[in-house]
N, C-alpha and C. Protein backbone atom coordinates (compact mmCIF):
# COMPACT_ATOMS: atom_id res chain seq x y z
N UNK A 1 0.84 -1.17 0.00
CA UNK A 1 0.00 0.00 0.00
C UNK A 1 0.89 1.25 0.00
N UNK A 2 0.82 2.69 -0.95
CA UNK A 2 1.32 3.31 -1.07
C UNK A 2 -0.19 4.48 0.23
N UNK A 3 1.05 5.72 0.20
CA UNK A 3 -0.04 6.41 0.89
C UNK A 3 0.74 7.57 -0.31
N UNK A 4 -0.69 8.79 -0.45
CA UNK A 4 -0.30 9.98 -1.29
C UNK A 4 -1.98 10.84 -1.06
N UNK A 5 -1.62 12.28 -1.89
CA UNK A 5 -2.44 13.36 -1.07
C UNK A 5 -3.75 13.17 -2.37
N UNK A 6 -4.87 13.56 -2.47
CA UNK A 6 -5.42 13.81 -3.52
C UNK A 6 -5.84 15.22 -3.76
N UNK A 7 -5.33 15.73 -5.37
CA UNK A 7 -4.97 17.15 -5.44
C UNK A 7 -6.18 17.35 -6.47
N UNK A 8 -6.77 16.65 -7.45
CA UNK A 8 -7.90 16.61 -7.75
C UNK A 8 -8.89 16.02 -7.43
N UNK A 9 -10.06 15.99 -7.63
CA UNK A 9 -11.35 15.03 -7.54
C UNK A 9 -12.33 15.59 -8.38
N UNK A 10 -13.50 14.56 -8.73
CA UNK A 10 -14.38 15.49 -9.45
C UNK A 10 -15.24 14.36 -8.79
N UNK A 11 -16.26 15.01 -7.89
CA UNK A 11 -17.15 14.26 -6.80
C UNK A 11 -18.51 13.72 -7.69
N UNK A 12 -18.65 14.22 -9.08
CA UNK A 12 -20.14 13.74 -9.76
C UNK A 12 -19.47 12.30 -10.57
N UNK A 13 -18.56 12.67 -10.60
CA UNK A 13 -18.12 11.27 -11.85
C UNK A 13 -17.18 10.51 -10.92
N UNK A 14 -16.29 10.77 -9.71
CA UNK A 14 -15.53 10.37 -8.91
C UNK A 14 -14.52 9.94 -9.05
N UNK A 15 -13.98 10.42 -9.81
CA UNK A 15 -12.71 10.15 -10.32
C UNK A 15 -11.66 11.02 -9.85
N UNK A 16 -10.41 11.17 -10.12
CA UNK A 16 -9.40 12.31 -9.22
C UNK A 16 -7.68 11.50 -10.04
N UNK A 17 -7.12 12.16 -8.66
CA UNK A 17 -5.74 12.28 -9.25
C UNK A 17 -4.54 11.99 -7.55
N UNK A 18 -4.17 11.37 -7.62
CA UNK A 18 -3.40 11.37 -6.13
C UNK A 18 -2.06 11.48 -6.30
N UNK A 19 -1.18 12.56 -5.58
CA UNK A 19 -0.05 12.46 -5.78
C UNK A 19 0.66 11.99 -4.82
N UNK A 20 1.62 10.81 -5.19
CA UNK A 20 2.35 10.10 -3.74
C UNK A 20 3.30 11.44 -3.38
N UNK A 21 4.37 10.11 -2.63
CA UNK A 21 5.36 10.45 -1.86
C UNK A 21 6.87 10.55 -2.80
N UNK A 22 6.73 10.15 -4.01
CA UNK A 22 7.60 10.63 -5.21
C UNK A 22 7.15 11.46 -5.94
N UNK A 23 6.57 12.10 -5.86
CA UNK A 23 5.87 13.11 -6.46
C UNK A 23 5.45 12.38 -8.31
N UNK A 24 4.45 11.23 -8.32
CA UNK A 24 4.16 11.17 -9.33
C UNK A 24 2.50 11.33 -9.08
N UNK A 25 1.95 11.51 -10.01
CA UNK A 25 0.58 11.53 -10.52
C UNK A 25 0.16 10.34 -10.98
N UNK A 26 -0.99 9.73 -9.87
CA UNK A 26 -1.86 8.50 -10.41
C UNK A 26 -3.27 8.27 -10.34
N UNK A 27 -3.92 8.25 -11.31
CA UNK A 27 -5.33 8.88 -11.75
C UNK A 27 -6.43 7.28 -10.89
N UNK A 28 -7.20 7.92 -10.53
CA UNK A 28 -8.28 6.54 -9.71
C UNK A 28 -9.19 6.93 -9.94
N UNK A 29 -9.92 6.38 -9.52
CA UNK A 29 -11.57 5.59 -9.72
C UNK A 29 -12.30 5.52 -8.37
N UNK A 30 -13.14 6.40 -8.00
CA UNK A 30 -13.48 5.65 -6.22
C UNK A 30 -15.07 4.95 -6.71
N UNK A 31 -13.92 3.64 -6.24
CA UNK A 31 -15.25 2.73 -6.48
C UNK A 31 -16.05 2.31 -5.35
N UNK A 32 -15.76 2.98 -4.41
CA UNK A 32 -16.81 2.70 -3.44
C UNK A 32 -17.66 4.02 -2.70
N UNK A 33 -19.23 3.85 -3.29
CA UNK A 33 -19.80 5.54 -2.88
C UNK A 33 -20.15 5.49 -1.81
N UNK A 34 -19.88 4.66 -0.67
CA UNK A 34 -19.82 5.27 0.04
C UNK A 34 -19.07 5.95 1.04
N UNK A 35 -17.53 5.90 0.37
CA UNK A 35 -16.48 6.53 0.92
C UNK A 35 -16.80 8.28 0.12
N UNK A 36 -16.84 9.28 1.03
CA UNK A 36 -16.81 10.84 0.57
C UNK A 36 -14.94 11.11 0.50
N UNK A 37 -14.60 11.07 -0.51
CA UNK A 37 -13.55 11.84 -0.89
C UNK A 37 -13.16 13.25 -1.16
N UNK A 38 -12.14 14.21 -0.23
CA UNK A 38 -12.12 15.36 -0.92
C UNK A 38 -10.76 15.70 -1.36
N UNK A 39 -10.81 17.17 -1.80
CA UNK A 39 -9.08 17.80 -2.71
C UNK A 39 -8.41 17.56 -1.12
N UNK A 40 -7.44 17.09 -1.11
CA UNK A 40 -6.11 17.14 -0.09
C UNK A 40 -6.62 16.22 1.18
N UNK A 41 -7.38 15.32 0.80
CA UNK A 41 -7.20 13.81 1.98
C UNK A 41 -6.13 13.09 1.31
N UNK A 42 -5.66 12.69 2.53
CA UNK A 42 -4.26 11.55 2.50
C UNK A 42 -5.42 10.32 2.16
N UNK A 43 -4.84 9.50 1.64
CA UNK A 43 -5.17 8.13 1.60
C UNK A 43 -4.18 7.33 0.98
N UNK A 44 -4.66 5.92 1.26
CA UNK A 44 -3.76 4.75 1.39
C UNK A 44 -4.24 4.05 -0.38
N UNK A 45 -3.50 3.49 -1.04
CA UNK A 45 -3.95 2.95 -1.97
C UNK A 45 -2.90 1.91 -2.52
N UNK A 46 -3.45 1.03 -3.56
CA UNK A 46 -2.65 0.42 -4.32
C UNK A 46 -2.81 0.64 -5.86
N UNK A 47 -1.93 0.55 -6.38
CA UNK A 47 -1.34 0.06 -7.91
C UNK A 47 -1.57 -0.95 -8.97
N UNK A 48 -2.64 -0.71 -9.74
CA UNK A 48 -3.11 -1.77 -10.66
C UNK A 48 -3.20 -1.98 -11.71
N UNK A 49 -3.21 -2.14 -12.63
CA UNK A 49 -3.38 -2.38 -14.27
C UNK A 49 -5.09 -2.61 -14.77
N UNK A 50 -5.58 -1.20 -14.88
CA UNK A 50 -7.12 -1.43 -15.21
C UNK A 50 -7.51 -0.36 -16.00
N UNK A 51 -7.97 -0.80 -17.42
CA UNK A 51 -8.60 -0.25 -18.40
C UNK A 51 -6.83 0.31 -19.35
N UNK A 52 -6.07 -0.93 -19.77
CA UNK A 52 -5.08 -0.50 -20.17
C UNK A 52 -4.33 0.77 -19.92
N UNK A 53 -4.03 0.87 -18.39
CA UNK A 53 -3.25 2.09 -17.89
C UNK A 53 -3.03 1.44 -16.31
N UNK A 54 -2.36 2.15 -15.74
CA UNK A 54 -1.89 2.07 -14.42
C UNK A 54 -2.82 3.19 -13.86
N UNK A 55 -3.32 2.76 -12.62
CA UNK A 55 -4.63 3.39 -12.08
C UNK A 55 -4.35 3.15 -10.33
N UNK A 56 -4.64 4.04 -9.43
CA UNK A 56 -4.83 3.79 -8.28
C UNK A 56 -5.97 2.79 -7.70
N UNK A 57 -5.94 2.06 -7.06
CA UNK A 57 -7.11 1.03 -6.65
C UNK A 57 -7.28 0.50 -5.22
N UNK A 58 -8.14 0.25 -4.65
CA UNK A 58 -8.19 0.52 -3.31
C UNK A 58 -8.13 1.83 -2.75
N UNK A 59 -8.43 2.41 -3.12
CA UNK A 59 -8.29 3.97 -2.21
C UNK A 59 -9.36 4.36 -0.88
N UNK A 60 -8.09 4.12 0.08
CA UNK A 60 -9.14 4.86 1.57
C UNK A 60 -8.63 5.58 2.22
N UNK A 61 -8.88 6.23 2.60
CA UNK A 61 -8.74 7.54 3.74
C UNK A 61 -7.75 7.22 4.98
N UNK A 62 -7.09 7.65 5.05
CA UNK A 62 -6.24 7.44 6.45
C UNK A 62 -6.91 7.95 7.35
N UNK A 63 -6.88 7.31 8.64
CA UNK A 63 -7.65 8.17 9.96
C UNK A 63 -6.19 7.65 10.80
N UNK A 64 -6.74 9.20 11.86
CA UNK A 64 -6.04 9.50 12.91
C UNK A 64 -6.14 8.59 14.28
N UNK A 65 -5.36 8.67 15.22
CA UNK A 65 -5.91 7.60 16.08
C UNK A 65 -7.59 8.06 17.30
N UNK A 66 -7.69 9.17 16.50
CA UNK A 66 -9.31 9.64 17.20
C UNK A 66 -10.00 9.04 16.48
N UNK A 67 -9.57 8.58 15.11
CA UNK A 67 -10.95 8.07 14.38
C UNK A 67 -11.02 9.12 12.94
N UNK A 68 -10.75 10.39 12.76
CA UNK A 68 -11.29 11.14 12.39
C UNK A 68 -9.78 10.80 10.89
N UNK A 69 -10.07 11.63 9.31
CA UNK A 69 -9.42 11.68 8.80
C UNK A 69 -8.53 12.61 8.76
N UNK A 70 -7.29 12.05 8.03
CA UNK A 70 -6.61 13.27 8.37
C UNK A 70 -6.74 13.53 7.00
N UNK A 71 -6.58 15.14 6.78
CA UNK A 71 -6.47 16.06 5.85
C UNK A 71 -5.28 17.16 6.13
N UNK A 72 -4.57 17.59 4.86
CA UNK A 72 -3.80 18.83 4.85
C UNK A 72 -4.41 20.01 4.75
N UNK A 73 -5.65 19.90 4.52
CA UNK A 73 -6.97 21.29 4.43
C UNK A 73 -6.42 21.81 5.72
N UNK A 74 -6.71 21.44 6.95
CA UNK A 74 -6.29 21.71 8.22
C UNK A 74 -4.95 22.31 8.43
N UNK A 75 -4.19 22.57 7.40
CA UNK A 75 -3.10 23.01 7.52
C UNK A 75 -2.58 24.34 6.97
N UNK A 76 -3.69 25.05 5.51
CA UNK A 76 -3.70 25.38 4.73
C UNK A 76 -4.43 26.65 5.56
N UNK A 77 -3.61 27.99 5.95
CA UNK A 77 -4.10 29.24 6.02
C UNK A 77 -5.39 30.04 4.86
């Protein structure tokens, strides 16, 4: 499992863009509605081969040890 930030999203079609910890760009799919995804949640994901491209898969949210997610929004003046 890689962890990286997500710097796009587009919440009607759910699709986005996550950038790791090498600073590359890897485009996903949230296939599960009932996870709410937003711009700059950390999440955990893996690396897959789907729809002839390399795609993020598994994507979930990191939480804190309160429970709650963490976000860099919270950081951002």
């Amino acid at each position: 499992m890689r962890t990286g930030v997500i710097v796009s999203y587009n919440s009607v079609i759910r699709c986005g863009v996550i950038k790791d910890a090498n600073k590359h760009k890897i485009r996903f799919y949230n296939e599960h509605p009932d996870i709410r995804l937003k711009v700059l949640d950390v999440v955990r994901f893996s690396v897959g081969f789907v729809d002839n491209a390399l795609k993020a898969v598994n994507v979930i949210p990191v939480l804190d040890k309160n429970g709650s997610r963490v976000s860099l929004a919270m950081l951002v003046n």
